[in-house]
Protein backbone atom coordinates (compact mmCIF):
# COMPACT_ATOMS: atom_id res chain seq x y z
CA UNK A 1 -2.57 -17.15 12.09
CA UNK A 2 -4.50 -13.96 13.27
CA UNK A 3 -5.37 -11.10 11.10
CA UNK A 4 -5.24 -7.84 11.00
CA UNK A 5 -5.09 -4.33 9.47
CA UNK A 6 -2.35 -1.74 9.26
CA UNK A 7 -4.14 2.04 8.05
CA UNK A 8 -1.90 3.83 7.01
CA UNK A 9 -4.07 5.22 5.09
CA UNK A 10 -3.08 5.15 1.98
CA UNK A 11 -5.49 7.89 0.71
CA UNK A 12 -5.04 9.98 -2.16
CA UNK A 13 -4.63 13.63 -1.39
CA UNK A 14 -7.81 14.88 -2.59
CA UNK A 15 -9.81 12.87 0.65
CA UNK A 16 -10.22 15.80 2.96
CA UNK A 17 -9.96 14.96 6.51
CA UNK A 18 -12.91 14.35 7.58
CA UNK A 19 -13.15 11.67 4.75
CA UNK A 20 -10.00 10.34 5.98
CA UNK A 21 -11.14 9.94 9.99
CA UNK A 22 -14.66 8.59 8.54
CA UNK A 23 -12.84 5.77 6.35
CA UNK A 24 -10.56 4.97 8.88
CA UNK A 25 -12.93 4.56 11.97
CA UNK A 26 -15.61 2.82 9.78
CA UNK A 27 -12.23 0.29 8.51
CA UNK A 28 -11.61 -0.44 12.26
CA UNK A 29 -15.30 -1.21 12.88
CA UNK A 30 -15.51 -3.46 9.87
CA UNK A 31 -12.07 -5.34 10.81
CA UNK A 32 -13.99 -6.11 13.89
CA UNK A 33 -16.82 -7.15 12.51
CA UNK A 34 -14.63 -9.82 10.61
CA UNK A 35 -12.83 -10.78 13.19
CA UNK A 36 -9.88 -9.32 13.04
CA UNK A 37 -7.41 -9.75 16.08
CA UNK A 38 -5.60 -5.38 15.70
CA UNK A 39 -5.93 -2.48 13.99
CA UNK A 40 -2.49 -0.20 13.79
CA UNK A 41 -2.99 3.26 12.68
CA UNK A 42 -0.39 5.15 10.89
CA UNK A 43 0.87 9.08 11.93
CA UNK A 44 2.55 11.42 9.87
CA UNK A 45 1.73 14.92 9.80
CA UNK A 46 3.12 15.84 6.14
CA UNK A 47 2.90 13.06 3.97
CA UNK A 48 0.21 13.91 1.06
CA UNK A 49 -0.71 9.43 1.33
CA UNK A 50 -0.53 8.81 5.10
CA UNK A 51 -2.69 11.41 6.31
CA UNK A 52 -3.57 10.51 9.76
CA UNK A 53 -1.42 13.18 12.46
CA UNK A 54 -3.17 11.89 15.45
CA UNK A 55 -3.75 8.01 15.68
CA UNK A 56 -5.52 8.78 19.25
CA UNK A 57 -8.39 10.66 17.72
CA UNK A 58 -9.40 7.58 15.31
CA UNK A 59 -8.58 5.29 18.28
CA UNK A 60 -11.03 7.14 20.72
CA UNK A 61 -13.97 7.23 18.40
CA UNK A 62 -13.36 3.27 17.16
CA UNK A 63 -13.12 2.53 20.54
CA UNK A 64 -16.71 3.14 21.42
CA UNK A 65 -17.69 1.36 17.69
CA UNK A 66 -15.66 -1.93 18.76
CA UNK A 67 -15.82 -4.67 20.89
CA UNK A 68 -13.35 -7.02 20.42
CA UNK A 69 -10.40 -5.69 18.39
CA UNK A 70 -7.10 -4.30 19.67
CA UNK A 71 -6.44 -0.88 18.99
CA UNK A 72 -3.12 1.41 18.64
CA UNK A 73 -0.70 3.65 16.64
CA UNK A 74 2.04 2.35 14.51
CA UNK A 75 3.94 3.88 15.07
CA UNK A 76 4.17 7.23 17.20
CA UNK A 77 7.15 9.21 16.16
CA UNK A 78 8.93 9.18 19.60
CA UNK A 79 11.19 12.34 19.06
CA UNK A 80 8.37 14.60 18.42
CA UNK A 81 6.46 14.23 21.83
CA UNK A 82 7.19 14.94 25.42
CA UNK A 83 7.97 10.95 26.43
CA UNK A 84 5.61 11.96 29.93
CA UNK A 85 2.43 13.36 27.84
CA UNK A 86 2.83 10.42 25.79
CA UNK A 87 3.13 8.09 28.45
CA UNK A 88 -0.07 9.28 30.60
CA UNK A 89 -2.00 9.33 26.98
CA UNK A 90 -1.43 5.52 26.10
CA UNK A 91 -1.97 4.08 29.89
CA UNK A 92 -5.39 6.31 29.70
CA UNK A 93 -6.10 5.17 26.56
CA UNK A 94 -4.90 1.55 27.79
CA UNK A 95 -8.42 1.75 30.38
CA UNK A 96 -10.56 3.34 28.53
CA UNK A 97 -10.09 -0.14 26.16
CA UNK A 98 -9.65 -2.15 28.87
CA UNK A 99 -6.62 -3.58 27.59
CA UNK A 100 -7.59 -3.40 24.09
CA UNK A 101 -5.09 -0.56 23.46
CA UNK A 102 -1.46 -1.31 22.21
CA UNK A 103 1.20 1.09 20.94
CA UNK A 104 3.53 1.17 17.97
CA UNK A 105 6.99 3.02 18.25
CA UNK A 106 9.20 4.44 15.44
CA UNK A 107 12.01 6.92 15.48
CA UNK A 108 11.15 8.85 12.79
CA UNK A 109 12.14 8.74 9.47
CA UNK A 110 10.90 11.46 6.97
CA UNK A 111 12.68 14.95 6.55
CA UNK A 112 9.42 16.64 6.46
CA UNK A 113 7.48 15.16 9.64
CA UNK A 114 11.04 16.63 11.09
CA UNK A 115 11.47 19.62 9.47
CA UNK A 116 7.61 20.79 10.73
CA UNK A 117 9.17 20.08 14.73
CA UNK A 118 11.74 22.34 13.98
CA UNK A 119 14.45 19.02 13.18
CA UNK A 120 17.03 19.33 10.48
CA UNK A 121 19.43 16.27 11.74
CA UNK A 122 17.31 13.22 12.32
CA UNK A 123 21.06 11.47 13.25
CA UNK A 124 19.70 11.91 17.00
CA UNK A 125 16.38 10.47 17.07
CA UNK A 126 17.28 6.63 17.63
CA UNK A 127 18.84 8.28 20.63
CA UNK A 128 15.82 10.34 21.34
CA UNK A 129 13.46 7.28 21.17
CA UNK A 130 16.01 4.94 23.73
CA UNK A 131 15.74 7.61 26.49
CA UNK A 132 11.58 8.47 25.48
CA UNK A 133 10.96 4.95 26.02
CA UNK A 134 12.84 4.78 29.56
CA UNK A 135 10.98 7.95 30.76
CA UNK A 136 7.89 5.98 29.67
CA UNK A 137 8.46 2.89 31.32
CA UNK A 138 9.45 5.07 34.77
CA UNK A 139 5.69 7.03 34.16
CA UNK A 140 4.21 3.12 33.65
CA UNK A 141 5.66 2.05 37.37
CA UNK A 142 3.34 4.93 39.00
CA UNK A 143 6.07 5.31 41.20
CA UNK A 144 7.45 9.05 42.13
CA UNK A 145 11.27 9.59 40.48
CA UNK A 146 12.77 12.45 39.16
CA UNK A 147 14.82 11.42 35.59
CA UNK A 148 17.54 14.38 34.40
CA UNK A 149 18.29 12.94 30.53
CA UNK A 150 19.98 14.14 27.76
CA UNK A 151 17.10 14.95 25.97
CA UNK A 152 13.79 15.36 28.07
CA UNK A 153 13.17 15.92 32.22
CA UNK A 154 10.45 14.18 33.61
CA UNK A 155 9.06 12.86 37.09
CA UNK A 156 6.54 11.91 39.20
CA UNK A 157 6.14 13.56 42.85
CA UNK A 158 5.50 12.41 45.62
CA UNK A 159 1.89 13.59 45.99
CA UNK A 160 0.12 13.41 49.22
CA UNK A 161 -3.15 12.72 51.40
CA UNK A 162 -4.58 16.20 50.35
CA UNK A 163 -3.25 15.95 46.76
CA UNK A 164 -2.74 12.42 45.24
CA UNK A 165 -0.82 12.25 42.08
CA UNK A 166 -3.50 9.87 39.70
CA UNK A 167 -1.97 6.60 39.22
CA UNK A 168 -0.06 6.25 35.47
CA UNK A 169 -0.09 2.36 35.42
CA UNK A 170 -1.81 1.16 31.91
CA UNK A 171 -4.21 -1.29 31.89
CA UNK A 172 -2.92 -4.54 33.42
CA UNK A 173 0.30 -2.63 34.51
CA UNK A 174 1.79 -3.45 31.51
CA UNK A 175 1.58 -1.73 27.90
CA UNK A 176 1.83 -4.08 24.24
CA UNK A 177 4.37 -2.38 22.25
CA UNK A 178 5.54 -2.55 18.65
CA UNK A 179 7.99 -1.63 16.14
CA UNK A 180 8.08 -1.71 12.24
CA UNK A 181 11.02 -2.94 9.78
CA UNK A 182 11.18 -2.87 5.98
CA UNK A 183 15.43 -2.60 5.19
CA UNK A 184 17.20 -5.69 5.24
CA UNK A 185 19.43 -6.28 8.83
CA UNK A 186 16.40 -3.57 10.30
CA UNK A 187 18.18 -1.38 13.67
CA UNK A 188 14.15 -1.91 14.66
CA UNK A 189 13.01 -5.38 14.35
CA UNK A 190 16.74 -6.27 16.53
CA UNK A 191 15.63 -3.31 18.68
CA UNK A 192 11.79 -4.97 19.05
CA UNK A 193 13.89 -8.41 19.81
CA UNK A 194 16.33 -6.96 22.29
CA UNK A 195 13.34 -5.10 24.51
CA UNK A 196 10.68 -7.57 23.86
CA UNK A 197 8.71 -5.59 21.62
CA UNK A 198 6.51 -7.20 18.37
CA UNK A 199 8.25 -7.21 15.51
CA UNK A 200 6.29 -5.74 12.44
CA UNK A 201 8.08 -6.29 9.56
CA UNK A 202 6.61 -4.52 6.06
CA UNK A 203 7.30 -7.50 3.09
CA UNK A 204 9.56 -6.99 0.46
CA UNK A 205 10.63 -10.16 -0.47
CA UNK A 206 11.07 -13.88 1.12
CA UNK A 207 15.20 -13.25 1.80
CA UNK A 208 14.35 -9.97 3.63
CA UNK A 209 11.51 -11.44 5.67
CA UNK A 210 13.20 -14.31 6.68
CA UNK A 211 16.61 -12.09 7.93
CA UNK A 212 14.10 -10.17 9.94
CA UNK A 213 12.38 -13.46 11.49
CA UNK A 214 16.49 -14.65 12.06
CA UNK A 215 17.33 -10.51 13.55
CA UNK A 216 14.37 -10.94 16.23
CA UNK A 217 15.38 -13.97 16.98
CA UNK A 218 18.50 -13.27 17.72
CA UNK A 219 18.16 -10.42 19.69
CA UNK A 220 15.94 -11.65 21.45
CA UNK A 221 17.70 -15.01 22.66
CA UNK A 222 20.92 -12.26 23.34
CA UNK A 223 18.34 -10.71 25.75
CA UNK A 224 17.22 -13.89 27.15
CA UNK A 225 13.90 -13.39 25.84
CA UNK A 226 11.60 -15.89 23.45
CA UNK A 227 11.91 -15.21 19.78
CA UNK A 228 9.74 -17.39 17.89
CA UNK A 229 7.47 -16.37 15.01
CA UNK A 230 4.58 -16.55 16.18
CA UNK A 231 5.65 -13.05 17.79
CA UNK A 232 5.67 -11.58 13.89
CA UNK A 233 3.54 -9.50 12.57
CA UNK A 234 3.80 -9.07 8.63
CA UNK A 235 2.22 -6.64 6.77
CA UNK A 236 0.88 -7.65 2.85
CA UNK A 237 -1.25 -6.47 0.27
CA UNK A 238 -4.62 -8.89 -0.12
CA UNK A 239 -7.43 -8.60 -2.48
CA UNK A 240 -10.18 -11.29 -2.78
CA UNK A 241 -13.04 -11.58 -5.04
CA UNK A 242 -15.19 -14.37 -6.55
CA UNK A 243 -13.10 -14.88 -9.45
CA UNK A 244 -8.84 -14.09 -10.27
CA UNK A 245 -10.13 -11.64 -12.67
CA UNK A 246 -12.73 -9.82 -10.74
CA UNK A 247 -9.90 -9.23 -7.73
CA UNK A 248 -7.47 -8.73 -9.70
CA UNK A 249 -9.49 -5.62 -11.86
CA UNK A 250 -10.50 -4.76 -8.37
CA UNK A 251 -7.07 -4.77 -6.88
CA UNK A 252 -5.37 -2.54 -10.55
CA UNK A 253 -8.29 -0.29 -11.05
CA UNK A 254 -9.06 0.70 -7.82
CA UNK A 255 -7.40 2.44 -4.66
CA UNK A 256 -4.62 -0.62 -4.54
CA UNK A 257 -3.82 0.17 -7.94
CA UNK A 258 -3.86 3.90 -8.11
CA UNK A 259 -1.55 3.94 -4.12
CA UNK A 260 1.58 1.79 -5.81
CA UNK A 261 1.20 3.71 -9.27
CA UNK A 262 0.91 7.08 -7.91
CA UNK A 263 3.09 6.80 -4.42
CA UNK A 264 4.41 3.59 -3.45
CA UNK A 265 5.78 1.71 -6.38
CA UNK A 266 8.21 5.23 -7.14
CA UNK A 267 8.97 5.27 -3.57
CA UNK A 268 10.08 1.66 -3.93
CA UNK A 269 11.73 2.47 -6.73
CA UNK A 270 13.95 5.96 -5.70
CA UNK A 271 15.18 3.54 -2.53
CA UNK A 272 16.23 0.50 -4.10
CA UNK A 273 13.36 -1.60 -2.53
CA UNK A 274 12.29 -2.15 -5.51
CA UNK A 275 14.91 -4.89 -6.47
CA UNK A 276 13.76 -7.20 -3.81
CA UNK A 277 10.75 -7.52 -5.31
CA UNK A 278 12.47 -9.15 -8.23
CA UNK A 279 13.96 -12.15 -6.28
CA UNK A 280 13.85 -15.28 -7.65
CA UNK A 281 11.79 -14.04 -11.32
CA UNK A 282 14.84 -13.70 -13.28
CA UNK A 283 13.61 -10.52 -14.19
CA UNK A 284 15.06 -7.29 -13.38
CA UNK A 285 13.80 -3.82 -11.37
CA UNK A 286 12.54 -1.76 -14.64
CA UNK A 287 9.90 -4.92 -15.17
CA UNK A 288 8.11 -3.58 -11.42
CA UNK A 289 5.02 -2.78 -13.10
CA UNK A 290 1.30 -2.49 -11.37
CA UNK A 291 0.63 -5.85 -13.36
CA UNK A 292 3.47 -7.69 -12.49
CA UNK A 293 2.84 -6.81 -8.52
CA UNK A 294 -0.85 -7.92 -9.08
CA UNK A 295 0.49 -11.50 -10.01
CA UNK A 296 3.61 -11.62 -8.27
CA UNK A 297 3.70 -9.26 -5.17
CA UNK A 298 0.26 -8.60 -3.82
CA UNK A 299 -1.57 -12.04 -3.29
CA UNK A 300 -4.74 -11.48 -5.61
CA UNK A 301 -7.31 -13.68 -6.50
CA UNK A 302 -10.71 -15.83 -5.99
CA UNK A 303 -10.41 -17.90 -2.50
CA UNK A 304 -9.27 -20.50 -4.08
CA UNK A 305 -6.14 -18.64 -6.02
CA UNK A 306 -5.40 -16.93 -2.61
CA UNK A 307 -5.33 -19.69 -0.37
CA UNK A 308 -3.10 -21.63 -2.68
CA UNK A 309 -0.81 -18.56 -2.91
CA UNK A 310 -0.99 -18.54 0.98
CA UNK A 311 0.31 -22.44 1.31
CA UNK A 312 3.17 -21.72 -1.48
CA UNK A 313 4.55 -18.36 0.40
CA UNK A 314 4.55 -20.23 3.60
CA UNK A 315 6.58 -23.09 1.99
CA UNK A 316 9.17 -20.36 0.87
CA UNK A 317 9.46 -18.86 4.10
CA UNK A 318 10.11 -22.22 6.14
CA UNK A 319 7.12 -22.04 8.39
CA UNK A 320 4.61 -19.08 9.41
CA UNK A 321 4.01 -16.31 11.80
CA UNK A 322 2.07 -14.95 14.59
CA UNK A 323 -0.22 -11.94 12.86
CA UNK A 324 -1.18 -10.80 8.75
CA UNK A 325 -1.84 -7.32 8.53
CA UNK A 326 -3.53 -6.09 5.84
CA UNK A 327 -2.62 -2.27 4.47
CA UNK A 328 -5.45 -0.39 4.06
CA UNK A 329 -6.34 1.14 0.43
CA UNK A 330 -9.29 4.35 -0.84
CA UNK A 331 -12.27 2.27 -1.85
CA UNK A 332 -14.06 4.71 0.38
CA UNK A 333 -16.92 5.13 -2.72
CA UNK A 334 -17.70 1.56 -2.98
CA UNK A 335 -16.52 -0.29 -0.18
CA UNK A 336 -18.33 -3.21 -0.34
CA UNK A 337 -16.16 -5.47 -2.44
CA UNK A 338 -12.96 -4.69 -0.07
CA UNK A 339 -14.84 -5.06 3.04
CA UNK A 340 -16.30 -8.25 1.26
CA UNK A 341 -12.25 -9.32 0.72
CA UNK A 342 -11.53 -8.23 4.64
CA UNK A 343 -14.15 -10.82 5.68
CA UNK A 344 -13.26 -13.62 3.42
CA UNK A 345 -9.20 -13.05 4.79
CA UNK A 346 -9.81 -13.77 8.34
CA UNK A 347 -12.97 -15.64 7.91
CA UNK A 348 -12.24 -17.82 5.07
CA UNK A 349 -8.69 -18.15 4.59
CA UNK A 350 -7.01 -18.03 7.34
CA UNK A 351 -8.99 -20.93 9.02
CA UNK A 352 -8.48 -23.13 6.42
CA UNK A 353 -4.51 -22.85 5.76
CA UNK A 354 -2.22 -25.19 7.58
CA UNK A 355 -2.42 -25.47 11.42
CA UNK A 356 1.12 -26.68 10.82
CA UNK A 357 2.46 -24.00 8.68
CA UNK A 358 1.70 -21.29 11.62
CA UNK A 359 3.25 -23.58 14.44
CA UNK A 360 5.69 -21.76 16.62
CA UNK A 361 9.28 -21.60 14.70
CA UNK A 362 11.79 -21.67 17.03
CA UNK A 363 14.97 -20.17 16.02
């Protein structure tokens, strides 16, 4: 199993932006440090948590901090960009890495990251995003065409000897791409499996994880296409420390804590995610507290604790997967304990669970 982080961030609205850029550049140096395989970066342009508009601008200045780490947005909102800027961005971006680049996709999904582009009905935008990624992939060939679509024109001429149109193929002539999933029977994890994207599903619970692995799969083999796990990506909360107390005081009192108490958990809660994180306790939505997610949700604990946790949640889900992505939390004033946990993840962890547990899973 790699590892890897997903920044969301999940910073609390007080960080001013340039604390915001400097935590998340200095998180994608440290992932690589560790030995992390990617680093996703979040983009919405209202939300007071995810504060992060332009993914590129973190990308670009990590880029000349890293070495070995993979690089991208997850996910660029697809309806709010001209599909043709977008495409020339990522393949530039994809040689500037030299391949280390990879891009994340998403409709869309919050009123006010809408609302700010001038969209009231977000009933179009799965639409939108079909016919942004087709322009796309024309602008990836590097071939001239001319594209009339419902919602966007694009095209590349002709060009000539005295003025040669620059060459839009990424990196490798062919660009990674991504989507995320969190709902149960996710329209974007099938999507992912039906155009050979990654899946990256957001946990929630066991049941819902395993109906994505089975969507991807499925769609996938429809399209003719592989759709084993190994393709997942899965994105968790993990805190480490020398002792289950010390992580888990870590994990409550500090920017883990404080993100689910203040944004996440009543998120989870106003859209009935919450009840999945129930399954299988007996107990019932109003018992989501911070300390029940500390030692039933997020996987908290001395190496030890969290290795064992590890083995038992890949015995529940049947087998493993491909990639663990770690969200990203504000312990921007003493970082040294989480960066500490980062580094014991990929370092100590995930070397030492199973080899068969993260075996391709064929579905």
């Amino acid at each position: 199993m790699e590892v890897g982080m997903f920044q969301t961030p999940f910073l609390p609205p007080e960080r001013t932006p340039s604390e915001v850029f400097d935590w998340a550049v200095a998180q994608a140096v440290t992932a690589d440090q560790a030995g992390f395989s990617e680093y996703w970066i979040g983009e919405h342009a209202t939300l007071m948590w995810e504060a992060i508009p332009s993914p590129e601008l973190v990308i670009a200045a990590a880029a000349r901090q890293t070495e070995r780490i993979k690089l991208g947005p997850l996910a660029h909102l697809l309806p709010y960009y001209h599909p043709a800027t977008l495409a020339a961005q990522a393949a530039w971006l994809s040689h500037i890495l030299k391949g280390r680049y990879q891009m994340g996709i998403a409709p869309g999904a919050y009123p006010g990251d809408a609302r700010m582009r001038g969209f009231t009905d977000l009933s179009k935008n799965h639409r939108m995003q079909a016919e942004s990624v087709k322009i796309m992939e024309m602008i990836w060939k590097g071939e001239p065409f001319d594209y009339q679509g419902e919602f966007w024109n694009a095209g590349i001429p002709e060009g000539d000897a005295d003025h040669p149109v620059r060459d839009q193929r990424p990196w490798g002539d062919h660009m990674p791409m991504a989507m995320t999933g969190l709902s149960p029977n996710s329209p974007s994890i099938r999507y992912a499996g039906a155009h050979g994207y990654s899946p990256c599903s957001v946990f929630s619970s066991n049941r819902a994880l395993i109906d994505h692995f089975d969507i991807f799969a499925t769609a996938a083999a429809d399209a003719g296409r592989p759709g084993d796990r190994t393709k997942h990506r899965v994105v968790r909360d993990v805190f480490i420390a020398d002792t289950d107390a010390e992580a888990r005081k870590l994990a409550l009192e500090g920017g883990m804590g404080r993100a689910w108490k203040e944004y996440l958990l009543p998120t989870y809660h106003a859209f009935g995610i919450a009840e999945a994180m129930v399954e299988g306790t007996g107990l019932s939505v109003s018992d989501v507290t911070l300390e029940f997610l500390a030692d039933n949700f997020w996987i908290v604990g001395s190496p030890e604790t969290v290795q064992e946790k590890f083995e038992a949640w890949m015995d529940g889900l049947g087998g493993g997967f491909g990639t663990l992505l770690l969200y990203s939390y504000d312990y921007i004033d003493n970082p040294t304990p989480w960066n500490e946990s980062m580094r014991r993840m990929a370092q100590d962890i995930a070397p030492k669970l199973p080899t068969a547990a993260f075996a391709a899973v064929e579905a």
